[in-house]
PDB file of N, CA and C in Angstrom:
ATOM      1  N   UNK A   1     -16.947  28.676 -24.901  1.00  0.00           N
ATOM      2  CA  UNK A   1     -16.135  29.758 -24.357  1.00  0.00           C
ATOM      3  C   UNK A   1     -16.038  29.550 -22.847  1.00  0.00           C
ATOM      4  N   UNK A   2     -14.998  28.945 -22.161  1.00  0.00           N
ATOM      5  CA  UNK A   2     -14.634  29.156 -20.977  1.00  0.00           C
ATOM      6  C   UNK A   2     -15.102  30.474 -19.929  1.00  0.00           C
ATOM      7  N   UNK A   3     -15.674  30.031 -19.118  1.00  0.00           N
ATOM      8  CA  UNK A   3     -15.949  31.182 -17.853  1.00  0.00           C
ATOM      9  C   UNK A   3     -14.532  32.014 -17.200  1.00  0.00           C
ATOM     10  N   UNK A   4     -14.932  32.942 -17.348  1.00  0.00           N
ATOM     11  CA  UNK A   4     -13.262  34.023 -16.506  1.00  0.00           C
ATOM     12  C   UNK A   4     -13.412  33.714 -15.146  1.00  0.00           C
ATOM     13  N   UNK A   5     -12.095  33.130 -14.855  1.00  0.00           N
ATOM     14  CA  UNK A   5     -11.634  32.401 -13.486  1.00  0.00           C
ATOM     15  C   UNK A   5     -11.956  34.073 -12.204  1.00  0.00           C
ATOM     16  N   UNK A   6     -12.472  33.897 -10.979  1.00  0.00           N
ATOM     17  CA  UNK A   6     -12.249  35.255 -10.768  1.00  0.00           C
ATOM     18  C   UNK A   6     -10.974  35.404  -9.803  1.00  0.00           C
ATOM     19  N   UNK A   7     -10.945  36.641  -9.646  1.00  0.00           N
ATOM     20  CA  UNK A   7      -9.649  37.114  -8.664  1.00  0.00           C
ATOM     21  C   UNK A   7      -9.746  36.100  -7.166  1.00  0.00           C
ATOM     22  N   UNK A   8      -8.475  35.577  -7.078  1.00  0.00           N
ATOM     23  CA  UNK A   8      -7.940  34.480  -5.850  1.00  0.00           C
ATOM     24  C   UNK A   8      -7.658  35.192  -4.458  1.00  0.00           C
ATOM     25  N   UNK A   9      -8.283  34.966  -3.469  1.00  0.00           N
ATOM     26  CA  UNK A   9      -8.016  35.177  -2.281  1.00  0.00           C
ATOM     27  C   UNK A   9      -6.786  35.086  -2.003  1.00  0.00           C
ATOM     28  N   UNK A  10      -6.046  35.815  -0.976  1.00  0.00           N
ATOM     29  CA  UNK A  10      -4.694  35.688  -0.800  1.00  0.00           C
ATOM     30  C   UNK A  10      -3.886  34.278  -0.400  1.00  0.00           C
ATOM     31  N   UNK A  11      -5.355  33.698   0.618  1.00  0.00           N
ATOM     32  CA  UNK A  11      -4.923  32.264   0.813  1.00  0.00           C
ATOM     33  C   UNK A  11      -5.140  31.355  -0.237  1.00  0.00           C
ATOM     34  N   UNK A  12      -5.331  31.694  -1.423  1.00  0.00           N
ATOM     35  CA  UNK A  12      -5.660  30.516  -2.436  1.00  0.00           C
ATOM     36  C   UNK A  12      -4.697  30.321  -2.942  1.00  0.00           C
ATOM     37  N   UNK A  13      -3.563  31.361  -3.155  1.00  0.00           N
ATOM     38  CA  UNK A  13      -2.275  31.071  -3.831  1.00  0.00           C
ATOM     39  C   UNK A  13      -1.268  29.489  -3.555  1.00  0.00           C
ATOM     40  N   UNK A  14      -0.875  29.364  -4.466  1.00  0.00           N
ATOM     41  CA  UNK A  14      -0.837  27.713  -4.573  1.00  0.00           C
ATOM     42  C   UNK A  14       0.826  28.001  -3.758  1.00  0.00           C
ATOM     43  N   UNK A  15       1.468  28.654  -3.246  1.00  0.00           N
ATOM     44  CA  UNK A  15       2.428  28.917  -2.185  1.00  0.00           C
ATOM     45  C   UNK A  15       1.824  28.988  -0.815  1.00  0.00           C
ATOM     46  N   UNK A  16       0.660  29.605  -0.441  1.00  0.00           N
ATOM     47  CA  UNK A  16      -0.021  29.241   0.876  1.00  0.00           C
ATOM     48  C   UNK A  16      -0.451  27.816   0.634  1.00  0.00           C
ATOM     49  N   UNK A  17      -1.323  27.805  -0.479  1.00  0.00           N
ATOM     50  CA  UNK A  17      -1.867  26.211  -0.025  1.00  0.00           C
ATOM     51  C   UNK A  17      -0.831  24.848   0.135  1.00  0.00           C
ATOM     52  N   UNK A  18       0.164  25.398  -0.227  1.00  0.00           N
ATOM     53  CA  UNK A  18       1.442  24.319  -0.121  1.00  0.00           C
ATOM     54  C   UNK A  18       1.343  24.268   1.526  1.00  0.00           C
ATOM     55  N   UNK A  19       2.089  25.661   1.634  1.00  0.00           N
ATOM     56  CA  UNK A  19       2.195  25.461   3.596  1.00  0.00           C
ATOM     57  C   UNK A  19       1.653  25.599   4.369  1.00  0.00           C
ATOM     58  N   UNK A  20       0.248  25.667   4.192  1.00  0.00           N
ATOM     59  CA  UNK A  20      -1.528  25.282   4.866  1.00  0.00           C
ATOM     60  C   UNK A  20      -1.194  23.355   5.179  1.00  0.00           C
ATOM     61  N   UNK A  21      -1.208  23.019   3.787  1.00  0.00           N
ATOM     62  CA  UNK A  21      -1.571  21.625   3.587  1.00  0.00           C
ATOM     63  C   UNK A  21      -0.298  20.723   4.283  1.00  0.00           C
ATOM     64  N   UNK A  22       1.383  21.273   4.047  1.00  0.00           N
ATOM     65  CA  UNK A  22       1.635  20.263   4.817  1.00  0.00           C
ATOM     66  C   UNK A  22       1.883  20.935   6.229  1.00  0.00           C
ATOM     67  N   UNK A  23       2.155  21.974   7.011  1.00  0.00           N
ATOM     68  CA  UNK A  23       2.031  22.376   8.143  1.00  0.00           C
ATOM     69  C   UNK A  23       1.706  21.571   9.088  1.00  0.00           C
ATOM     70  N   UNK A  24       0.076  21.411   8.455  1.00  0.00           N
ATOM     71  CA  UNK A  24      -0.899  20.287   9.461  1.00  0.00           C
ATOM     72  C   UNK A  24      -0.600  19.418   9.866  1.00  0.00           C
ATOM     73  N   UNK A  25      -0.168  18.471   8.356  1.00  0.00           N
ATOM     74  CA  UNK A  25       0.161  17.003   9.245  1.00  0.00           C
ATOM     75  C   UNK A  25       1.777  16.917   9.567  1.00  0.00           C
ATOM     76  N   UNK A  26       2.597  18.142   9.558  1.00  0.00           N
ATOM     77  CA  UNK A  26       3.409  18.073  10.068  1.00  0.00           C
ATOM     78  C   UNK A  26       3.689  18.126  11.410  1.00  0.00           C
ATOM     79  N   UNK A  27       2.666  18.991  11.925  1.00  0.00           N
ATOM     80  CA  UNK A  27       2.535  19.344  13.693  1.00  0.00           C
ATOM     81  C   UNK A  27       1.742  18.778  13.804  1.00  0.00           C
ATOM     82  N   UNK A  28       0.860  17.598  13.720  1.00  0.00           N
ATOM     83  CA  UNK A  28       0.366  16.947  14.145  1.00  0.00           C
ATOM     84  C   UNK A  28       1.527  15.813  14.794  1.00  0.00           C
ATOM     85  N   UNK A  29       2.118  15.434  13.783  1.00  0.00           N
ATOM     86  CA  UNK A  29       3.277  14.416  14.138  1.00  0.00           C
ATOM     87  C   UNK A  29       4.051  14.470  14.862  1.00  0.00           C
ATOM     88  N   UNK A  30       4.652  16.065  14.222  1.00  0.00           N
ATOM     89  CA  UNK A  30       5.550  16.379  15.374  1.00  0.00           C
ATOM     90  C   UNK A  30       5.540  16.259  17.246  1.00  0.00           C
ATOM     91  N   UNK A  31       4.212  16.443  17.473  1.00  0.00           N
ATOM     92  CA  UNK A  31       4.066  16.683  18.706  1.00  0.00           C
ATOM     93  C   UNK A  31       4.305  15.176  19.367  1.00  0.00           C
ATOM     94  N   UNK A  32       3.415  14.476  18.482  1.00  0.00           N
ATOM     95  CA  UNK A  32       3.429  12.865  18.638  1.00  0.00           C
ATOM     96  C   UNK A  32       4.857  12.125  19.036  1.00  0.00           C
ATOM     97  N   UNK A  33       5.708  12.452  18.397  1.00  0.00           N
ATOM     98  CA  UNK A  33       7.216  12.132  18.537  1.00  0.00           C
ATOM     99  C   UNK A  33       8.079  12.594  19.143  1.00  0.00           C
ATOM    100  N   UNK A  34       7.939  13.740  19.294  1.00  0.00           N
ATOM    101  CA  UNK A  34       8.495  14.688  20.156  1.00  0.00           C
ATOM    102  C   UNK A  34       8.246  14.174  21.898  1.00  0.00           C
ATOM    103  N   UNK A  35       7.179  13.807  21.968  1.00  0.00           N
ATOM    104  CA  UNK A  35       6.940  13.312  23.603  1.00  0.00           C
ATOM    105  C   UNK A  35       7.226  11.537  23.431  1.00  0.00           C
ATOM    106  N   UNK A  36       7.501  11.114  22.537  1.00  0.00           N
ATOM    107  CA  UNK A  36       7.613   9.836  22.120  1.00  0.00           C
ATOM    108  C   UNK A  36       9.521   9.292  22.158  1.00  0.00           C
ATOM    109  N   UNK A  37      10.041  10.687  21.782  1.00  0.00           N
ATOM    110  CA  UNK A  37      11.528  10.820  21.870  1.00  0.00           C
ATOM    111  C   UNK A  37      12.002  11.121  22.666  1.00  0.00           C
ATOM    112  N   UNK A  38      10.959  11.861  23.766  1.00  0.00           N
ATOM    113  CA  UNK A  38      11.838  13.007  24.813  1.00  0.00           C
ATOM    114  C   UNK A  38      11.824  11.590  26.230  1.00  0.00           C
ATOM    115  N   UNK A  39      10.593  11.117  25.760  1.00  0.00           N
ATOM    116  CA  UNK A  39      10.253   9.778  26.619  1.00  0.00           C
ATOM    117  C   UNK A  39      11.689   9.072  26.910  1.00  0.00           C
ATOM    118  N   UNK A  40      12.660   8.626  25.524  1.00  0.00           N
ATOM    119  CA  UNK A  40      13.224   7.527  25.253  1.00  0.00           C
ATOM    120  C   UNK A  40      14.916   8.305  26.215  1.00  0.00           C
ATOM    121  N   UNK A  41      14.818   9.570  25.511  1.00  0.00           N
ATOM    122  CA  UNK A  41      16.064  10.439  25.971  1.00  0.00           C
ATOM    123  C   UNK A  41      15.913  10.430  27.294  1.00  0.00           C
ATOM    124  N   UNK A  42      14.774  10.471  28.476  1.00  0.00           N
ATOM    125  CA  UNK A  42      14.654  10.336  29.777  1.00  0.00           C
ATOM    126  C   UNK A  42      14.874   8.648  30.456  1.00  0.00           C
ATOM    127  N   UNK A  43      14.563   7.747  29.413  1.00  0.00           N
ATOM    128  CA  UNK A  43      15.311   6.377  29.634  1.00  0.00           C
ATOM    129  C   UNK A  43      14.077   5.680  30.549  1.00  0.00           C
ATOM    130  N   UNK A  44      12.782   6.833  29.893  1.00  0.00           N
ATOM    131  CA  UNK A  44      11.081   6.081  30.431  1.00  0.00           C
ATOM    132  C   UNK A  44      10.791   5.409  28.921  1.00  0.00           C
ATOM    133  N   UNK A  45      11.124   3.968  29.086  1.00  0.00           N
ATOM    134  CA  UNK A  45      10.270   3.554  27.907  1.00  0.00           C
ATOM    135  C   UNK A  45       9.075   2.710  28.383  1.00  0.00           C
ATOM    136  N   UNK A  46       8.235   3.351  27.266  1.00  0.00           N
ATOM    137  CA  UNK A  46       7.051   2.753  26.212  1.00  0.00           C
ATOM    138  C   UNK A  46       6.595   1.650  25.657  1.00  0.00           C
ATOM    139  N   UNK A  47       5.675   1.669  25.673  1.00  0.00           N
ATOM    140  CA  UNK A  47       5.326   0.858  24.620  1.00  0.00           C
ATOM    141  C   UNK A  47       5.702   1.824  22.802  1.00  0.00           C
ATOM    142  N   UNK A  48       6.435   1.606  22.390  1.00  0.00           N
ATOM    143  CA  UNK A  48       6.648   2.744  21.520  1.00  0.00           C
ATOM    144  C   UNK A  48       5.771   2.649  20.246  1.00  0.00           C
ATOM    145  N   UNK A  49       6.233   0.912  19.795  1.00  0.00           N
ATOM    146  CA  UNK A  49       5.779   0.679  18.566  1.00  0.00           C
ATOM    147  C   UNK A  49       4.073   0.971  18.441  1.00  0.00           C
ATOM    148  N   UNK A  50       3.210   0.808  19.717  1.00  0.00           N
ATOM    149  CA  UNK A  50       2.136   1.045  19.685  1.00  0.00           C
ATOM    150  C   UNK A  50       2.059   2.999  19.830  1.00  0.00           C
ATOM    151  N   UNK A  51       2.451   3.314  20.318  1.00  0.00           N
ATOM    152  CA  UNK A  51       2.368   4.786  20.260  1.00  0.00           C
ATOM    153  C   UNK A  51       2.952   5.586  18.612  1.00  0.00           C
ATOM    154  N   UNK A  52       4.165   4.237  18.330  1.00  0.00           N
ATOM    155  CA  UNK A  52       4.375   5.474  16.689  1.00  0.00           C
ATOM    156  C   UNK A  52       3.067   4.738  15.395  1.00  0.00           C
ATOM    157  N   UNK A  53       2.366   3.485  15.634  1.00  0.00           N
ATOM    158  CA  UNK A  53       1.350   2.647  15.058  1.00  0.00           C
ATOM    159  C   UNK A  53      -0.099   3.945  15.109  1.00  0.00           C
ATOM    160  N   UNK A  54       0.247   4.885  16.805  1.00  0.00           N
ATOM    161  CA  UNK A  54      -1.205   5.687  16.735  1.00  0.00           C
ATOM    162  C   UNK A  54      -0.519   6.864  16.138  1.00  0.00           C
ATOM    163  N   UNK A  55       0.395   7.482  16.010  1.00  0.00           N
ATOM    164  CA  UNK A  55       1.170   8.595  15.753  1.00  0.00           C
ATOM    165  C   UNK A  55       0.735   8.251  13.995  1.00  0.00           C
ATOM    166  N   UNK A  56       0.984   7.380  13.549  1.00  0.00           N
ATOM    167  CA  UNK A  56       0.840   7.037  12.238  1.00  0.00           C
ATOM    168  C   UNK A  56      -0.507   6.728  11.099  1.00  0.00           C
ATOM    169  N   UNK A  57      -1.146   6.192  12.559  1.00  0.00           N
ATOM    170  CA  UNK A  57      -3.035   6.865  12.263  1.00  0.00           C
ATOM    171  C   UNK A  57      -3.463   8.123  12.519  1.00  0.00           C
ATOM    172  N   UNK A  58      -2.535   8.483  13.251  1.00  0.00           N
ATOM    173  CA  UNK A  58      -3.164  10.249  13.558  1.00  0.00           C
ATOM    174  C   UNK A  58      -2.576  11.122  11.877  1.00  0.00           C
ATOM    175  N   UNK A  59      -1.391  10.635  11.552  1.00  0.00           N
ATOM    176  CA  UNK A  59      -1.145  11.292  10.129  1.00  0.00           C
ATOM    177  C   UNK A  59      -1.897  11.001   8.720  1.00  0.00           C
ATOM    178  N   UNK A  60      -2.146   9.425   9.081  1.00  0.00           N
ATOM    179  CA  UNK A  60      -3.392   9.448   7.933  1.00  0.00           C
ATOM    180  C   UNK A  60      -4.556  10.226   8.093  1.00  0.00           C
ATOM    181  N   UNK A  61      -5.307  10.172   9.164  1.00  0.00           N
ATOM    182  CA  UNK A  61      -6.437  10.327   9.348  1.00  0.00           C
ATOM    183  C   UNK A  61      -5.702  12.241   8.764  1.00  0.00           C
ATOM    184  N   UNK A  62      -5.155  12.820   9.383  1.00  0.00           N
ATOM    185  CA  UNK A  62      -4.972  14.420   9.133  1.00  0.00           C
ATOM    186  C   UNK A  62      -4.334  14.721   7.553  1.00  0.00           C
ATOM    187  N   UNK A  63      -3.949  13.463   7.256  1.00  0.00           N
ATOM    188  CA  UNK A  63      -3.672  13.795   5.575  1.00  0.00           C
ATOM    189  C   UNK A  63      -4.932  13.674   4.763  1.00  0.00           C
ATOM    190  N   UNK A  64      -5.498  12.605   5.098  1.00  0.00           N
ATOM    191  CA  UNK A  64      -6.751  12.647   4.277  1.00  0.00           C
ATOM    192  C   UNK A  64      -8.103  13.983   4.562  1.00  0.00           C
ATOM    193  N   UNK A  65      -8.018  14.065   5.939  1.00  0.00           N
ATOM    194  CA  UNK A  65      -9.224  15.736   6.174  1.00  0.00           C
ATOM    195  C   UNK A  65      -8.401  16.843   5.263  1.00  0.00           C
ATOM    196  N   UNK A  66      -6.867  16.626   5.068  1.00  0.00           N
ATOM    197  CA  UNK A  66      -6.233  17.990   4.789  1.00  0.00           C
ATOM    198  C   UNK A  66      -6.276  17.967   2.920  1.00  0.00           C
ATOM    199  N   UNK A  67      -6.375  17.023   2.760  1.00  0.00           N
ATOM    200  CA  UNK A  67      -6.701  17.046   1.615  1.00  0.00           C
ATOM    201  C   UNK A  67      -8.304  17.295   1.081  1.00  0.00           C
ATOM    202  N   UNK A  68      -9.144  16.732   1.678  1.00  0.00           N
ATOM    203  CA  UNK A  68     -10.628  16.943   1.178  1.00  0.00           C
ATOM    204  C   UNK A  68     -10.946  18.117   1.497  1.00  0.00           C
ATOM    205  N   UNK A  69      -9.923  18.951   2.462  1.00  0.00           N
ATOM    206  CA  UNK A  69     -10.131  20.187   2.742  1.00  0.00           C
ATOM    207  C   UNK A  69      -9.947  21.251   1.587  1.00  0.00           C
ATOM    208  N   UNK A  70      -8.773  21.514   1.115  1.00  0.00           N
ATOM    209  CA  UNK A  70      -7.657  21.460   0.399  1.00  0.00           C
ATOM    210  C   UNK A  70      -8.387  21.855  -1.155  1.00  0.00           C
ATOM    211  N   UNK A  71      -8.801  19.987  -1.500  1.00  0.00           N
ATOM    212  CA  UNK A  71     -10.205  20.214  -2.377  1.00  0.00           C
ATOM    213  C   UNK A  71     -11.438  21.009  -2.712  1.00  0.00           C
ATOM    214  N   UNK A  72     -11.552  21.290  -1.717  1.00  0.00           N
ATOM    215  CA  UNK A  72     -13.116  21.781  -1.597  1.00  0.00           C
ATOM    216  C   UNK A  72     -12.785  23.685  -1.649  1.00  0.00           C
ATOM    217  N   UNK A  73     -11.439  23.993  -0.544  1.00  0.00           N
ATOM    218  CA  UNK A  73     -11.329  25.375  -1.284  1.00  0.00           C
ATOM    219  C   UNK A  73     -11.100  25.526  -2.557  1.00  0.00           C
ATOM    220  N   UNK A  74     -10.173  24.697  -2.403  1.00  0.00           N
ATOM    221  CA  UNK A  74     -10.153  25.222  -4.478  1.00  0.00           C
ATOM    222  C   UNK A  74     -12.129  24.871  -5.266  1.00  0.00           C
ATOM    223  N   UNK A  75     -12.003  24.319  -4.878  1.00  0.00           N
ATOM    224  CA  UNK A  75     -13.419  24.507  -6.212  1.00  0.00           C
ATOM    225  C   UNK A  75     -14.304  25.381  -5.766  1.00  0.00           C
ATOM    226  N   UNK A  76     -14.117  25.557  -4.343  1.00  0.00           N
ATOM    227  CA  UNK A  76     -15.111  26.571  -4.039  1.00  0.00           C
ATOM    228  C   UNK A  76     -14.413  27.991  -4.389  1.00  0.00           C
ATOM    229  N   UNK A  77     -13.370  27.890  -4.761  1.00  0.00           N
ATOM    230  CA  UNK A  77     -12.269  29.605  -5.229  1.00  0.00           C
ATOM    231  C   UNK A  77     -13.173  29.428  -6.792  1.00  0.00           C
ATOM    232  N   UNK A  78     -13.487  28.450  -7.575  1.00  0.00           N
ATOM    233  CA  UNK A  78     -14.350  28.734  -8.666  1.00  0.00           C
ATOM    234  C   UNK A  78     -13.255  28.848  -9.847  1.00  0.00           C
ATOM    235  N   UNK A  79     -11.769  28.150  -9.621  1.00  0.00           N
ATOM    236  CA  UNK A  79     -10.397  28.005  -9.999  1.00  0.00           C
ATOM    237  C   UNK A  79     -10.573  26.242 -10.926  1.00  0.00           C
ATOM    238  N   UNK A  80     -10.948  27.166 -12.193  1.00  0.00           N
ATOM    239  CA  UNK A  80     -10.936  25.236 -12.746  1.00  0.00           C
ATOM    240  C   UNK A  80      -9.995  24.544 -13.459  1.00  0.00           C
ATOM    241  N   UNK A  81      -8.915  25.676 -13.367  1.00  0.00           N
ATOM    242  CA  UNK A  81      -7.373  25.150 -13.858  1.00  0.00           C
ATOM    243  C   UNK A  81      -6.206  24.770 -12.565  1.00  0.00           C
ATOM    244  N   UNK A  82      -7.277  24.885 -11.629  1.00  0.00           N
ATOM    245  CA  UNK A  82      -6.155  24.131 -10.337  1.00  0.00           C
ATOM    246  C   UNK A  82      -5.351  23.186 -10.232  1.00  0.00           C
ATOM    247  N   UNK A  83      -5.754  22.184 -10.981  1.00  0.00           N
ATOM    248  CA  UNK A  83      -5.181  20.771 -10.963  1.00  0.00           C
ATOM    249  C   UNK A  83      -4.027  20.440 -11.732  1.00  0.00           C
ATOM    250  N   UNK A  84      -3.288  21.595 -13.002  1.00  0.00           N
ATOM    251  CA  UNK A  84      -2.887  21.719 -14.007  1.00  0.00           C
ATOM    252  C   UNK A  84      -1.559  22.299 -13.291  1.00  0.00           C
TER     253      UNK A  84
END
Protein backbone atom coordinates (compact mmCIF):
# COMPACT_ATOMS: atom_id res chain seq x y z
CA UNK A 1 0.00 0.00 0.00
CA UNK A 2 1.58 3.20 -1.13
CA UNK A 3 2.25 6.09 1.47
CA UNK A 4 -0.28 9.33 1.01
CA UNK A 5 1.82 11.89 -0.84
CA UNK A 6 1.37 15.02 1.60
CA UNK A 7 -0.01 18.49 0.76
CA UNK A 8 2.71 20.53 -1.74
CA UNK A 9 4.08 23.78 -0.83
CA UNK A 10 3.08 26.49 -3.09
CA UNK A 11 6.57 26.48 -4.59
CA UNK A 12 6.48 22.80 -5.37
CA UNK A 13 3.92 23.13 -8.03
CA UNK A 14 5.43 21.80 -11.17
CA UNK A 15 4.42 25.52 -12.88
CA UNK A 16 6.80 27.29 -10.29
CA UNK A 17 9.35 24.68 -10.56
CA UNK A 18 9.33 25.16 -14.35
CA UNK A 19 10.10 29.02 -13.85
CA UNK A 20 12.45 28.59 -10.72
CA UNK A 21 14.52 26.12 -12.88
CA UNK A 22 14.84 27.88 -16.11
CA UNK A 23 14.83 31.63 -14.84
CA UNK A 24 18.30 30.83 -13.41
CA UNK A 25 20.19 29.83 -16.13
CA UNK A 26 18.46 32.17 -18.10
CA UNK A 27 19.77 35.37 -16.21
CA UNK A 28 22.70 34.02 -15.70
CA UNK A 29 23.36 34.18 -19.49
CA UNK A 30 21.59 36.84 -20.12
CA UNK A 31 23.72 39.19 -18.30
CA UNK A 32 26.79 37.46 -19.90
CA UNK A 33 25.70 38.55 -23.43
CA UNK A 34 24.11 41.37 -22.86
CA UNK A 35 27.58 43.16 -21.90
CA UNK A 36 29.11 40.87 -24.56
CA UNK A 37 26.61 42.53 -27.27
CA UNK A 38 26.39 45.95 -25.94
CA UNK A 39 30.39 45.66 -26.19
CA UNK A 40 30.11 44.80 -30.05
CA UNK A 41 27.13 47.59 -30.69
CA UNK A 42 29.78 50.22 -29.09
CA UNK A 43 32.38 48.87 -31.84
CA UNK A 44 34.78 47.80 -28.42
CA UNK A 45 35.69 44.42 -29.48
CA UNK A 46 36.75 41.45 -27.49
CA UNK A 47 38.05 38.73 -27.33
CA UNK A 48 34.48 37.33 -27.77
CA UNK A 49 34.84 33.73 -28.58
CA UNK A 50 36.67 33.41 -25.24
CA UNK A 51 34.09 35.39 -23.28
CA UNK A 52 30.88 33.41 -25.01
CA UNK A 53 33.40 29.81 -24.30
CA UNK A 54 33.08 31.38 -20.30
CA UNK A 55 29.41 32.55 -20.77
CA UNK A 56 28.87 28.88 -21.81
CA UNK A 57 30.64 27.34 -18.72
CA UNK A 58 28.85 29.66 -16.57
CA UNK A 59 25.44 27.93 -18.10
CA UNK A 60 26.61 24.52 -17.55
CA UNK A 61 27.97 24.88 -14.38
CA UNK A 62 24.20 26.79 -13.35
CA UNK A 63 22.26 24.06 -15.22
CA UNK A 64 23.73 21.35 -13.49
CA UNK A 65 23.45 23.15 -9.50
CA UNK A 66 19.80 23.98 -10.90
CA UNK A 67 19.05 20.77 -11.44
CA UNK A 68 20.54 18.85 -8.33
CA UNK A 69 18.73 21.58 -6.74
CA UNK A 70 15.53 21.03 -8.37
CA UNK A 71 16.08 17.24 -7.32
CA UNK A 72 16.53 17.37 -3.96
CA UNK A 73 13.28 19.67 -3.40
CA UNK A 74 11.23 17.37 -4.87
CA UNK A 75 12.23 14.38 -2.80
CA UNK A 76 12.53 16.34 0.02
CA UNK A 77 8.47 17.56 -0.80
CA UNK A 78 8.19 13.54 -0.01
CA UNK A 79 6.39 13.66 -3.84
CA UNK A 80 7.24 10.10 -5.28
CA UNK A 81 5.23 10.50 -8.40
CA UNK A 82 7.32 13.55 -9.52
CA UNK A 83 9.08 12.14 -12.26
CA UNK A 84 5.83 10.81 -14.01
Amino acid sequence: IPRQIPEQIWYMKPSITILMGGILPFGAVFIELFFILSSIWQHQFYYMFGFLFLVFIILNITCAEITIVMCYFQLCSEDYHWWW
